[in-house]
Each structure stands twice: as structure tokens, then as C-alpha cells.
C-alpha atoms as a PDB file:
ATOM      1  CA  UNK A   1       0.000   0.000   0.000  1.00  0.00           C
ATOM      2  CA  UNK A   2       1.429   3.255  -1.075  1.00  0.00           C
ATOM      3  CA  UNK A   3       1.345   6.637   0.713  1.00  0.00           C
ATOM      4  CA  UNK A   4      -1.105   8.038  -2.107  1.00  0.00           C
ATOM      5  CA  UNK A   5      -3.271   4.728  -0.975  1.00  0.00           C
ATOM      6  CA  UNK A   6      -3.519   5.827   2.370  1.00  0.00           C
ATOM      7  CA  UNK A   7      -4.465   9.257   1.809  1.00  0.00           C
ATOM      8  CA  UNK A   8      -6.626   8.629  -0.640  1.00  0.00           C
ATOM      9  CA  UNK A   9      -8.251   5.924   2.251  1.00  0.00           C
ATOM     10  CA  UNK A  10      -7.754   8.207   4.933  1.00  0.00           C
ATOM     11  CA  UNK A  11      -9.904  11.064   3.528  1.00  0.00           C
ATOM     12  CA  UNK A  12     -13.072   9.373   4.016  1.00  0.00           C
ATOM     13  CA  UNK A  13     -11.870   8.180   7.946  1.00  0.00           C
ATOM     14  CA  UNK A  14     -11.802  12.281   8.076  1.00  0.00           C
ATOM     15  CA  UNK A  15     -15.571  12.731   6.370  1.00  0.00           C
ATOM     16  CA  UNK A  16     -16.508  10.195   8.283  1.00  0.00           C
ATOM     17  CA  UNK A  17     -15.116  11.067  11.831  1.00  0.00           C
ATOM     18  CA  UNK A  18     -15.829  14.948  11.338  1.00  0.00           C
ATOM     19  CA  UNK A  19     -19.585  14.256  10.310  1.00  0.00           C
ATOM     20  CA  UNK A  20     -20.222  12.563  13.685  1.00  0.00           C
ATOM     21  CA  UNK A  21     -18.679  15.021  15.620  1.00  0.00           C
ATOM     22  CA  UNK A  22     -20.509  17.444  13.885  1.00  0.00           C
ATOM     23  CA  UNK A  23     -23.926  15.931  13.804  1.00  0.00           C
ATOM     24  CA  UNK A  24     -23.282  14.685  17.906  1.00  0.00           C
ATOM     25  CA  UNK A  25     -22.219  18.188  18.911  1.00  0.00           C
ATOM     26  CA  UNK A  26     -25.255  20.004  17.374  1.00  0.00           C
ATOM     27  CA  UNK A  27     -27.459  16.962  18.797  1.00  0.00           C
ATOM     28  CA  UNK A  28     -25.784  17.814  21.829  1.00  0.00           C
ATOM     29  CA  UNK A  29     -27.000  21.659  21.867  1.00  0.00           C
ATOM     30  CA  UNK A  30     -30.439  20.486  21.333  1.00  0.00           C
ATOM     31  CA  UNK A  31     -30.552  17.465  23.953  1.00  0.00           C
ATOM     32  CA  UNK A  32     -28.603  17.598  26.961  1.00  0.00           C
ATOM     33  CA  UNK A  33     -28.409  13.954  27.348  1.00  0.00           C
ATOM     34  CA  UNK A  34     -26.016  13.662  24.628  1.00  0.00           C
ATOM     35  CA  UNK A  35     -23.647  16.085  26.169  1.00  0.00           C
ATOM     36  CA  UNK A  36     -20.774  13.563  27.476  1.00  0.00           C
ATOM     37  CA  UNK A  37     -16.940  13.450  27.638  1.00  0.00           C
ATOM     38  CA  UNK A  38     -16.881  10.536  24.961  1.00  0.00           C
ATOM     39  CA  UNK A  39     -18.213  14.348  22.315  1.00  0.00           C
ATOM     40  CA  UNK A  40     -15.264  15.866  23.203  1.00  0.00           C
ATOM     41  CA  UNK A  41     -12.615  12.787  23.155  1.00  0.00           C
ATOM     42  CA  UNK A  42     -14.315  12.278  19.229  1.00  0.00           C
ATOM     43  CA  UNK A  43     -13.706  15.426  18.409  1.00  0.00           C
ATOM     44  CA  UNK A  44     -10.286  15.582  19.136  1.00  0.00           C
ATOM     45  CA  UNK A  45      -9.593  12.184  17.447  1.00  0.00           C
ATOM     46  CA  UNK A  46     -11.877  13.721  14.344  1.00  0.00           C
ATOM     47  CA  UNK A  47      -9.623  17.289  14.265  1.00  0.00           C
ATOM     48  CA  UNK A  48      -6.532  14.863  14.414  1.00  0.00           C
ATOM     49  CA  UNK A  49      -7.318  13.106  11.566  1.00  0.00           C
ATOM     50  CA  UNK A  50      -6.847  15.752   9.139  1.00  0.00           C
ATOM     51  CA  UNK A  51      -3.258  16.783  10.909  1.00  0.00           C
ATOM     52  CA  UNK A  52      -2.471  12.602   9.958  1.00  0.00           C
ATOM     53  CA  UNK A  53      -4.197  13.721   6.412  1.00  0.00           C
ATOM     54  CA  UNK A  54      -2.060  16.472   6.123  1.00  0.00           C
ATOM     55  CA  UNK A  55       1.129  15.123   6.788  1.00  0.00           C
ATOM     56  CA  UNK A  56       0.213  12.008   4.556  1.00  0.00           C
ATOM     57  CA  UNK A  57      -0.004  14.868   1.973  1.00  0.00           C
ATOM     58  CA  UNK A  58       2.733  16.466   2.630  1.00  0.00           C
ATOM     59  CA  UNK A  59       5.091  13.304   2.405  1.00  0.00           C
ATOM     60  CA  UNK A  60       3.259  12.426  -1.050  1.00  0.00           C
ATOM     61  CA  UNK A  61       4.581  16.497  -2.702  1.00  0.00           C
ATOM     62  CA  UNK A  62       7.221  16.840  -0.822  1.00  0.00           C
ATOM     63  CA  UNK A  63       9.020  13.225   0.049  1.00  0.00           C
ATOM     64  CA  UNK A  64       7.251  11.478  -3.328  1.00  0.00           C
ATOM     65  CA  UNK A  65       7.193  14.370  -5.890  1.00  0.00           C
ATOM     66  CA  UNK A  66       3.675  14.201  -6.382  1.00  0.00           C
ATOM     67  CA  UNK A  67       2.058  17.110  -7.898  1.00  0.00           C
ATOM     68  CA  UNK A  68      -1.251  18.345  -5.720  1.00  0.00           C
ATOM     69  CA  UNK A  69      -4.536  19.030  -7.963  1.00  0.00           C
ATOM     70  CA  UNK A  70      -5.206  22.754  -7.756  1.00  0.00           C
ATOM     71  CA  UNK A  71      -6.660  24.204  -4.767  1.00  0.00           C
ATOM     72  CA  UNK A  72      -6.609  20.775  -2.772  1.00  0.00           C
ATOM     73  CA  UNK A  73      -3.876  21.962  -0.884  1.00  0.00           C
ATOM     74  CA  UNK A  74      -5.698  25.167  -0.414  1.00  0.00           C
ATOM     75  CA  UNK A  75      -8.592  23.208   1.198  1.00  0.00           C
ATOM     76  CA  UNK A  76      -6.030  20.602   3.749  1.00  0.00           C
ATOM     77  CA  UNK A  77      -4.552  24.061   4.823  1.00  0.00           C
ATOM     78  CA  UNK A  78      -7.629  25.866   4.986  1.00  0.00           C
ATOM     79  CA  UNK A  79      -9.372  22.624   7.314  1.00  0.00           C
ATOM     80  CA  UNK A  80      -5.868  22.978   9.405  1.00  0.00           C
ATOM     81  CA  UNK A  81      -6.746  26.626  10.140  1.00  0.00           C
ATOM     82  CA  UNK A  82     -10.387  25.863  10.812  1.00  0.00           C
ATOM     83  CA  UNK A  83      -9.325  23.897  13.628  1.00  0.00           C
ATOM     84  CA  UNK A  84      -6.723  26.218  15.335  1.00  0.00           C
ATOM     85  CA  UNK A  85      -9.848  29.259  14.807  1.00  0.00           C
ATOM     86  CA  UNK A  86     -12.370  26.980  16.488  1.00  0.00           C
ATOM     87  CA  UNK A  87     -10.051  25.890  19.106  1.00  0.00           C
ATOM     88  CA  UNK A  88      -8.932  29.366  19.589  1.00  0.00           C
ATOM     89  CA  UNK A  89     -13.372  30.540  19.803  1.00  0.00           C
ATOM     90  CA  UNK A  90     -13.629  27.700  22.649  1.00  0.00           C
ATOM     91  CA  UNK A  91     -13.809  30.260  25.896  1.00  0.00           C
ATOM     92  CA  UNK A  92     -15.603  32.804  24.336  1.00  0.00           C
ATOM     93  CA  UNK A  93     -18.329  31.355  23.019  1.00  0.00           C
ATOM     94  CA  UNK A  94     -18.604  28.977  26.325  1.00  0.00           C
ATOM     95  CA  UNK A  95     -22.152  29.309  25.791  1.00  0.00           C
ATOM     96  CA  UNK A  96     -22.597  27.699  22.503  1.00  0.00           C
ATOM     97  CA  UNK A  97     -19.696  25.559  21.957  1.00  0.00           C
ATOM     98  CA  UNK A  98     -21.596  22.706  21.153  1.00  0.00           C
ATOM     99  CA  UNK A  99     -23.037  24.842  18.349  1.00  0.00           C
ATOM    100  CA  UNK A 100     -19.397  26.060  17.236  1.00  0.00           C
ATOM    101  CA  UNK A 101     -17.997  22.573  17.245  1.00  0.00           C
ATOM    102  CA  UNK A 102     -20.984  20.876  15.267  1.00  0.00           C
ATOM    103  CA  UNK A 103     -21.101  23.107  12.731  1.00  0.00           C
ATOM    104  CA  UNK A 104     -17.366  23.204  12.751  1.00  0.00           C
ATOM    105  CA  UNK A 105     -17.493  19.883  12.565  1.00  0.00           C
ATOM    106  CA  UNK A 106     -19.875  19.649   9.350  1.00  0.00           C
ATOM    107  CA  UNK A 107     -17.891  22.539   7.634  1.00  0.00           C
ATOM    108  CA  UNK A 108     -14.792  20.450   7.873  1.00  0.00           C
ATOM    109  CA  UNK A 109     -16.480  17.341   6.834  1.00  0.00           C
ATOM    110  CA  UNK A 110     -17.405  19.735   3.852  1.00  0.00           C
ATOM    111  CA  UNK A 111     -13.933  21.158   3.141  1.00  0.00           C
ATOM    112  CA  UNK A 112     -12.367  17.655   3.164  1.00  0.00           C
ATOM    113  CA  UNK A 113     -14.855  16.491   0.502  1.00  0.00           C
ATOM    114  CA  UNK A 114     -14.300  19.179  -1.423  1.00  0.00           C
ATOM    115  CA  UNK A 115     -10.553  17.842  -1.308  1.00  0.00           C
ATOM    116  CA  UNK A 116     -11.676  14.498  -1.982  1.00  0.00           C
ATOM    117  CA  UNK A 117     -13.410  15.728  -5.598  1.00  0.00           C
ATOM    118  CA  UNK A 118     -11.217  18.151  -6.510  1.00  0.00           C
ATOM    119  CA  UNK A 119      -8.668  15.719  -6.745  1.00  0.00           C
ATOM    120  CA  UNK A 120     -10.700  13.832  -9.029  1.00  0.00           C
END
């Protein structure tokens, strides 16, 4: 299995993970029940995924010499800053963080399959 394997692979483990966290977090907002430390342990795992994502991507261009489609780079780096603004939002918006993380959570599940087609 090659690098390019794995990242190709890997994108959908981020889709995947970051529509969960997404759709748990805003099901969280709306139902306190849901609200547990398991949320915020997926999350994490979810937002690491595309750090492993973009460092498989890296060593493809970089280590490999594999040219990147237009603007999929653009969309690993923008998902990268995503997470450092929503991490960075956390205290202020104390109040609805389980709104900022679920639809942070959908928006990156959007930006990585906009990688995923653009490389197509």
C-alpha cells in the first residue's frame, strides 16, 4: 500500500469522523443527554485526523514528488486553520460551543470532501 493509498483511504476516515462530531455536537446543543466526555474525546480524534491527512499529503509532494490538484492543498490548509480558529473561539463562546464545534465539525467534513473531488 502506497502513501497516495492511504491518503486517498484516509480522507473518508476524516468525512466520516468529522460528520459525527458534527452531527453529535449540534445533537448535543439540542438534547442535553447527549452532552458527554466521549463528544469531546471524538472530536479531538476527528480534528486529528486531518493533521495525519495532512502530513500524509505532505510526504506524497514533498518526500514522493507528487504534484497536488489545484486548490486541494488550499482546502487541507484551509481545514488545518479551521481547527486552530475553532479551538482558539472555545472560551468565548462557552455558551454555545456545542453549536461552534458541530457546525465546525460539518464545515470540515465539507472542506475535506471538497478535497476528496477536486482531486478527481
Amino acid at each position: 500500500m502506497t502513501v497516495r493509498d492511504v491518503h486517498t483511504w484516509w480522507a473518508w476516515v476524516v468525512v466520516a469522523a468529522n460528520a459525527v462530531a458534527g452531527a453529535w455536537a449540534l445533537a448535543a446543543h439540542r438534547w442535553p443527554a447527549l452532552r458527554h466526555r466521549a463528544l469531546w474525546w471524538f472530536t479531538v480524534a476527528a480534528e486529528v485526523s486531518i493533521f495525519v491527512q495532512a502530513t500524509l499529503g505532505a510526504v506524497m509532494v514533498s518526500g514522493q514528488h507528487a504534484p497536488a490538484p489545484p486548490f486541494h492543498v488550499f482546502y487541507g490548509f484551509f481545514a488545518l486553520f479551521t481547527v486552530a480558529v475553532m479551538a482558539g473561539y472555545r472560551h468565548q463562546l462557552a455558551r454555545y460551543v456545542y453549536l461552534l464545534y458541530g457546525l465546525g465539525g460539518l464545515f470540515l467534513m465539507g472542506l475535506a470532501l471538497r478535497a476528496v473531488y477536486v482531486q478527481r
